[in-house]
PDB file of N, CA and C in Angstrom:
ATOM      1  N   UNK A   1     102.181  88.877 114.521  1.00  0.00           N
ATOM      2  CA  UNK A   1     101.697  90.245 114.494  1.00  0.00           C
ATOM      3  C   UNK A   1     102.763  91.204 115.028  1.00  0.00           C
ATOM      4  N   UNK A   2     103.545  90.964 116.175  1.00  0.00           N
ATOM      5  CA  UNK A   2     104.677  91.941 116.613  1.00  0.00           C
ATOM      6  C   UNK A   2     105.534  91.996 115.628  1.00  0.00           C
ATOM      7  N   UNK A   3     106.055  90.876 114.670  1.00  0.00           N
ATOM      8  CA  UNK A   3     106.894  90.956 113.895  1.00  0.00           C
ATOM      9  C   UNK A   3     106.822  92.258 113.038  1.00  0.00           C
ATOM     10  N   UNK A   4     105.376  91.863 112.353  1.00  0.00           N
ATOM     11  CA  UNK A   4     105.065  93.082 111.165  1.00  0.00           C
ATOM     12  C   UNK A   4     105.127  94.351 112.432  1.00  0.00           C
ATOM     13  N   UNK A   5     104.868  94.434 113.289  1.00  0.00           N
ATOM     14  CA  UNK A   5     105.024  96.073 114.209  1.00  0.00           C
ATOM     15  C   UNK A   5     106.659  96.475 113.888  1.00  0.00           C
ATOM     16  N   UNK A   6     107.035  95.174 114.508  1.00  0.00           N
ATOM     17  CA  UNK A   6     108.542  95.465 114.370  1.00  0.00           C
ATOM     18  C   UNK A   6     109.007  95.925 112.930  1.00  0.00           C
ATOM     19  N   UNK A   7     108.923  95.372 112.129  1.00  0.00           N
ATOM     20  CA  UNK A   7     109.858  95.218 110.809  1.00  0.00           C
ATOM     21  C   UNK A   7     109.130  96.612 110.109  1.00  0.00           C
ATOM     22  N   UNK A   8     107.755  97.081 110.467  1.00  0.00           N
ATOM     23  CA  UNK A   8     107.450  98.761 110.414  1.00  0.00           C
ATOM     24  C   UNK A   8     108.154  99.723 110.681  1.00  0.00           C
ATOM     25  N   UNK A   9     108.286  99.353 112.078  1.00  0.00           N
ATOM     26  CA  UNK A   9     109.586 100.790 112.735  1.00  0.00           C
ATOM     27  C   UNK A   9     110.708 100.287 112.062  1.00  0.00           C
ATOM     28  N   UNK A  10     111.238  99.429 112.262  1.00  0.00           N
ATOM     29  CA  UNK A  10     112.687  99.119 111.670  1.00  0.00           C
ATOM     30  C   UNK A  10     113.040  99.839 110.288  1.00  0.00           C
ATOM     31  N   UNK A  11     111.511 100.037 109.658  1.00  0.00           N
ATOM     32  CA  UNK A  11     111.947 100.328 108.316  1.00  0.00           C
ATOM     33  C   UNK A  11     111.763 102.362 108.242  1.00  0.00           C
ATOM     34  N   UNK A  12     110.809 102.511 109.140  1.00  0.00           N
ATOM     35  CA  UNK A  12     110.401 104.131 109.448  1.00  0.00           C
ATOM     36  C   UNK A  12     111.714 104.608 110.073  1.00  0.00           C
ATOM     37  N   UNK A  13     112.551 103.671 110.926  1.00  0.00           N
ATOM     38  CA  UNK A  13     113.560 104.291 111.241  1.00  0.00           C
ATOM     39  C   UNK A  13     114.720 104.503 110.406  1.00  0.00           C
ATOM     40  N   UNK A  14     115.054 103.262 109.788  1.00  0.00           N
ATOM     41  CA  UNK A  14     115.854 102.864 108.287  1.00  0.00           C
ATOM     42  C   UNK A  14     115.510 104.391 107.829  1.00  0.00           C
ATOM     43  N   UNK A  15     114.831 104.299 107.034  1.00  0.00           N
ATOM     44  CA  UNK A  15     114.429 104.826 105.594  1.00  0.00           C
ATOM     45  C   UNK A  15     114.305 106.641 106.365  1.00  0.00           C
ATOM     46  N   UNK A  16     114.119 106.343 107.530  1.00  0.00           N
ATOM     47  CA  UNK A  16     113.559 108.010 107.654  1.00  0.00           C
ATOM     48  C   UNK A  16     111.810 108.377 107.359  1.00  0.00           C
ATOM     49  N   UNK A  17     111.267 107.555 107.225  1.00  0.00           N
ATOM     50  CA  UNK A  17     110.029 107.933 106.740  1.00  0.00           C
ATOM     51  C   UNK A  17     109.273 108.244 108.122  1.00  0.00           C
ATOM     52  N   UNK A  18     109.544 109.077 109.182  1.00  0.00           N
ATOM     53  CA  UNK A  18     108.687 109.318 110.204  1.00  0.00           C
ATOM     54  C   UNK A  18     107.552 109.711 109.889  1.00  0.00           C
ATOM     55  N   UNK A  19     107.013 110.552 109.008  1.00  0.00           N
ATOM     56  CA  UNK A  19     105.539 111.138 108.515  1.00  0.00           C
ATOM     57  C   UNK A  19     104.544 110.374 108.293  1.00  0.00           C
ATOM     58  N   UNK A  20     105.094 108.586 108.117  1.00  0.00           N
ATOM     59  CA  UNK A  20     104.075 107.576 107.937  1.00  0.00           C
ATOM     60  C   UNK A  20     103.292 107.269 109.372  1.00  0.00           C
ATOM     61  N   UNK A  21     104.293 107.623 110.176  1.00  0.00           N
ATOM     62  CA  UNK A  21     102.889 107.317 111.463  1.00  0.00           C
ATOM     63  C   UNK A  21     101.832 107.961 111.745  1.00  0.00           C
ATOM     64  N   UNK A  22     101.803 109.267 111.867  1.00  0.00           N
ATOM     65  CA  UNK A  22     100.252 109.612 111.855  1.00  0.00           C
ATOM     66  C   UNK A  22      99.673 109.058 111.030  1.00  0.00           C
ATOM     67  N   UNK A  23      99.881 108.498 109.762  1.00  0.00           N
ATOM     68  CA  UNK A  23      98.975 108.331 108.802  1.00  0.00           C
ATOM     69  C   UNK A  23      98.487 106.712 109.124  1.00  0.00           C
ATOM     70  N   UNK A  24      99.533 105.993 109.623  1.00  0.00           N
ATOM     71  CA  UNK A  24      99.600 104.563 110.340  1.00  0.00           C
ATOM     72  C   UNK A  24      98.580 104.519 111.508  1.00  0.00           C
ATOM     73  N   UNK A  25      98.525 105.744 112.705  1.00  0.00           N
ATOM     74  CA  UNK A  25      97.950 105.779 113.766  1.00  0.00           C
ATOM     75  C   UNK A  25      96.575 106.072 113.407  1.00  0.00           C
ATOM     76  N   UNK A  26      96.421 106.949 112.409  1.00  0.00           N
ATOM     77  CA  UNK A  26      94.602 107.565 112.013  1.00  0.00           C
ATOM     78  C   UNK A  26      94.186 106.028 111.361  1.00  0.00           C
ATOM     79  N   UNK A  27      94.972 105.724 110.592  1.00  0.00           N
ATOM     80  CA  UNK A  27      94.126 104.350 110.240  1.00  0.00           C
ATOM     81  C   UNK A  27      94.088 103.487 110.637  1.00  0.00           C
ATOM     82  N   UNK A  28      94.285 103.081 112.217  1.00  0.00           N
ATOM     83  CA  UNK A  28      94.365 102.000 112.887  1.00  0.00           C
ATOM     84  C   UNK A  28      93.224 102.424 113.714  1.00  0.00           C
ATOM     85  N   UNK A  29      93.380 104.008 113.610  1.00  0.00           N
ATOM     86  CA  UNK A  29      92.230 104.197 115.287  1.00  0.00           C
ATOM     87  C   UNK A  29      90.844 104.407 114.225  1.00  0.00           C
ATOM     88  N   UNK A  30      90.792 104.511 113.051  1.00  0.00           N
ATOM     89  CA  UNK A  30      89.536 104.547 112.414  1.00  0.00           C
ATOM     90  C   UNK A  30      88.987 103.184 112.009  1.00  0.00           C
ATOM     91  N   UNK A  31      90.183 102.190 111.912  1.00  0.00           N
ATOM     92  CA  UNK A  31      89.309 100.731 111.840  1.00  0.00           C
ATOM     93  C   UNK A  31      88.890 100.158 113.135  1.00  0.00           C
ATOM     94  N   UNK A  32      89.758  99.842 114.497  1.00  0.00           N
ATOM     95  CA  UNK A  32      88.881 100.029 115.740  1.00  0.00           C
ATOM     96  C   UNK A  32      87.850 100.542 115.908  1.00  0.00           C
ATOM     97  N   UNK A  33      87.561 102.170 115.416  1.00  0.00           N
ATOM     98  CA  UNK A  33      86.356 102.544 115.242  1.00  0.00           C
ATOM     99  C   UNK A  33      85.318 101.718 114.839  1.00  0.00           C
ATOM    100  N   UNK A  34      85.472 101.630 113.766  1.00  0.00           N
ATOM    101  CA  UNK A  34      84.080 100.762 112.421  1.00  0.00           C
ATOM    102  C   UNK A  34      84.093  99.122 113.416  1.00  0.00           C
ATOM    103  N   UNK A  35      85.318  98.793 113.889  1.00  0.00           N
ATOM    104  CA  UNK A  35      85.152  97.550 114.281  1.00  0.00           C
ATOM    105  C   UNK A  35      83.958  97.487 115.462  1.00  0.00           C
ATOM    106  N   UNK A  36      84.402  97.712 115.894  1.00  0.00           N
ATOM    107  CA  UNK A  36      84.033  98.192 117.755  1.00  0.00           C
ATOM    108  C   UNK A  36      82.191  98.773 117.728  1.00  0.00           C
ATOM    109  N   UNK A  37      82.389  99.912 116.475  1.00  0.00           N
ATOM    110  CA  UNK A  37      81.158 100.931 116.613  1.00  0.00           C
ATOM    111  C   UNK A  37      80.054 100.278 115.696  1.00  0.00           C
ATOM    112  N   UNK A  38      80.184  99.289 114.938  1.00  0.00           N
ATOM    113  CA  UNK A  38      79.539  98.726 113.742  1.00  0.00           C
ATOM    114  C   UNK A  38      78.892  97.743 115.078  1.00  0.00           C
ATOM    115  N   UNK A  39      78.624  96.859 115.850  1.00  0.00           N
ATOM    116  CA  UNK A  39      77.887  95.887 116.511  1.00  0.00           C
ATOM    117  C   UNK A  39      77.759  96.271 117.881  1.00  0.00           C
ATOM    118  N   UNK A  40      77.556  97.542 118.200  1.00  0.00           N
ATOM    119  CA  UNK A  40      77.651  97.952 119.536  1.00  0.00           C
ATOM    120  C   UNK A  40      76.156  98.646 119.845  1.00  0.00           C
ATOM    121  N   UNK A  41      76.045  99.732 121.211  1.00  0.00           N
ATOM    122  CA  UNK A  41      74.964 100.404 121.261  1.00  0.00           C
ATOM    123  C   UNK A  41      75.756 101.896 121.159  1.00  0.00           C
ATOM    124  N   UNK A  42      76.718 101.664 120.738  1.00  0.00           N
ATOM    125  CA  UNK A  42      77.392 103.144 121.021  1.00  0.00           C
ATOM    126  C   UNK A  42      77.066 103.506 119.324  1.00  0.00           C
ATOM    127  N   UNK A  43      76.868 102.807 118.014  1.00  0.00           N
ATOM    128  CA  UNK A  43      76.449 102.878 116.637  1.00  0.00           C
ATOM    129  C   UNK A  43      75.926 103.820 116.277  1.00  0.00           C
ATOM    130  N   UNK A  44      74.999 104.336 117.066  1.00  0.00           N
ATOM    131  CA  UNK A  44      74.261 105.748 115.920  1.00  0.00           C
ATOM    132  C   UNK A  44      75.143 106.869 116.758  1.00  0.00           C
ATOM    133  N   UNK A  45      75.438 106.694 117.676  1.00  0.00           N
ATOM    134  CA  UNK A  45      76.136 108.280 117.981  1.00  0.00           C
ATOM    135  C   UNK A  45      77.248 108.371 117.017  1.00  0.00           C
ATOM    136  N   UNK A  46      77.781 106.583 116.775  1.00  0.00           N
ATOM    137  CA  UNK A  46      78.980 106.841 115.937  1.00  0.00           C
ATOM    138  C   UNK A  46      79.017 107.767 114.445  1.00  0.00           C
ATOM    139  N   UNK A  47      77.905 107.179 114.163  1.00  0.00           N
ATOM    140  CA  UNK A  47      76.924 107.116 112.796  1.00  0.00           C
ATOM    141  C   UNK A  47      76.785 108.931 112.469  1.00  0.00           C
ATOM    142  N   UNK A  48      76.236 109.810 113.693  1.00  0.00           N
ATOM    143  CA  UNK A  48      76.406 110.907 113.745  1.00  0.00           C
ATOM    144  C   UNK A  48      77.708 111.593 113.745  1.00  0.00           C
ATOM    145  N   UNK A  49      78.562 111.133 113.972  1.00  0.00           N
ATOM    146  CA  UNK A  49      80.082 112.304 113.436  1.00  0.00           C
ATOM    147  C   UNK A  49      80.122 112.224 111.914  1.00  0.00           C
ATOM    148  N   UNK A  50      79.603 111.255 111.871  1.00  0.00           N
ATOM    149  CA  UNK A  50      80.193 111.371 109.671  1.00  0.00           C
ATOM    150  C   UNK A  50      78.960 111.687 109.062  1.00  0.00           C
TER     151      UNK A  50
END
């Protein structure tokens, strides 16, 4: 798993593509979300933002 972290930046730095991380960070913190908020008691408040 560090590898693929690594060989990400390596390539955002390479290539120049900095603009991919926000888009990297929103979709990491929105699947934690669903993960986390889908079997919890915290679920319907979640349920209420969307």
């Amino acid at each position: 798993m560090i590898d693929v972290i690594k060989e990400l930046l390596l390539f955002m730095r390479e290539r120049k593509k900095f603009w991919l991380a926000p888009i990297i960070i929103v979709l990491l913190l929105m699947g934690l979300l669903i993960v986390f908020g889908g079997g919890s008691a915290v679920a319907p408040f979640i349920y209420t933002l969307f």
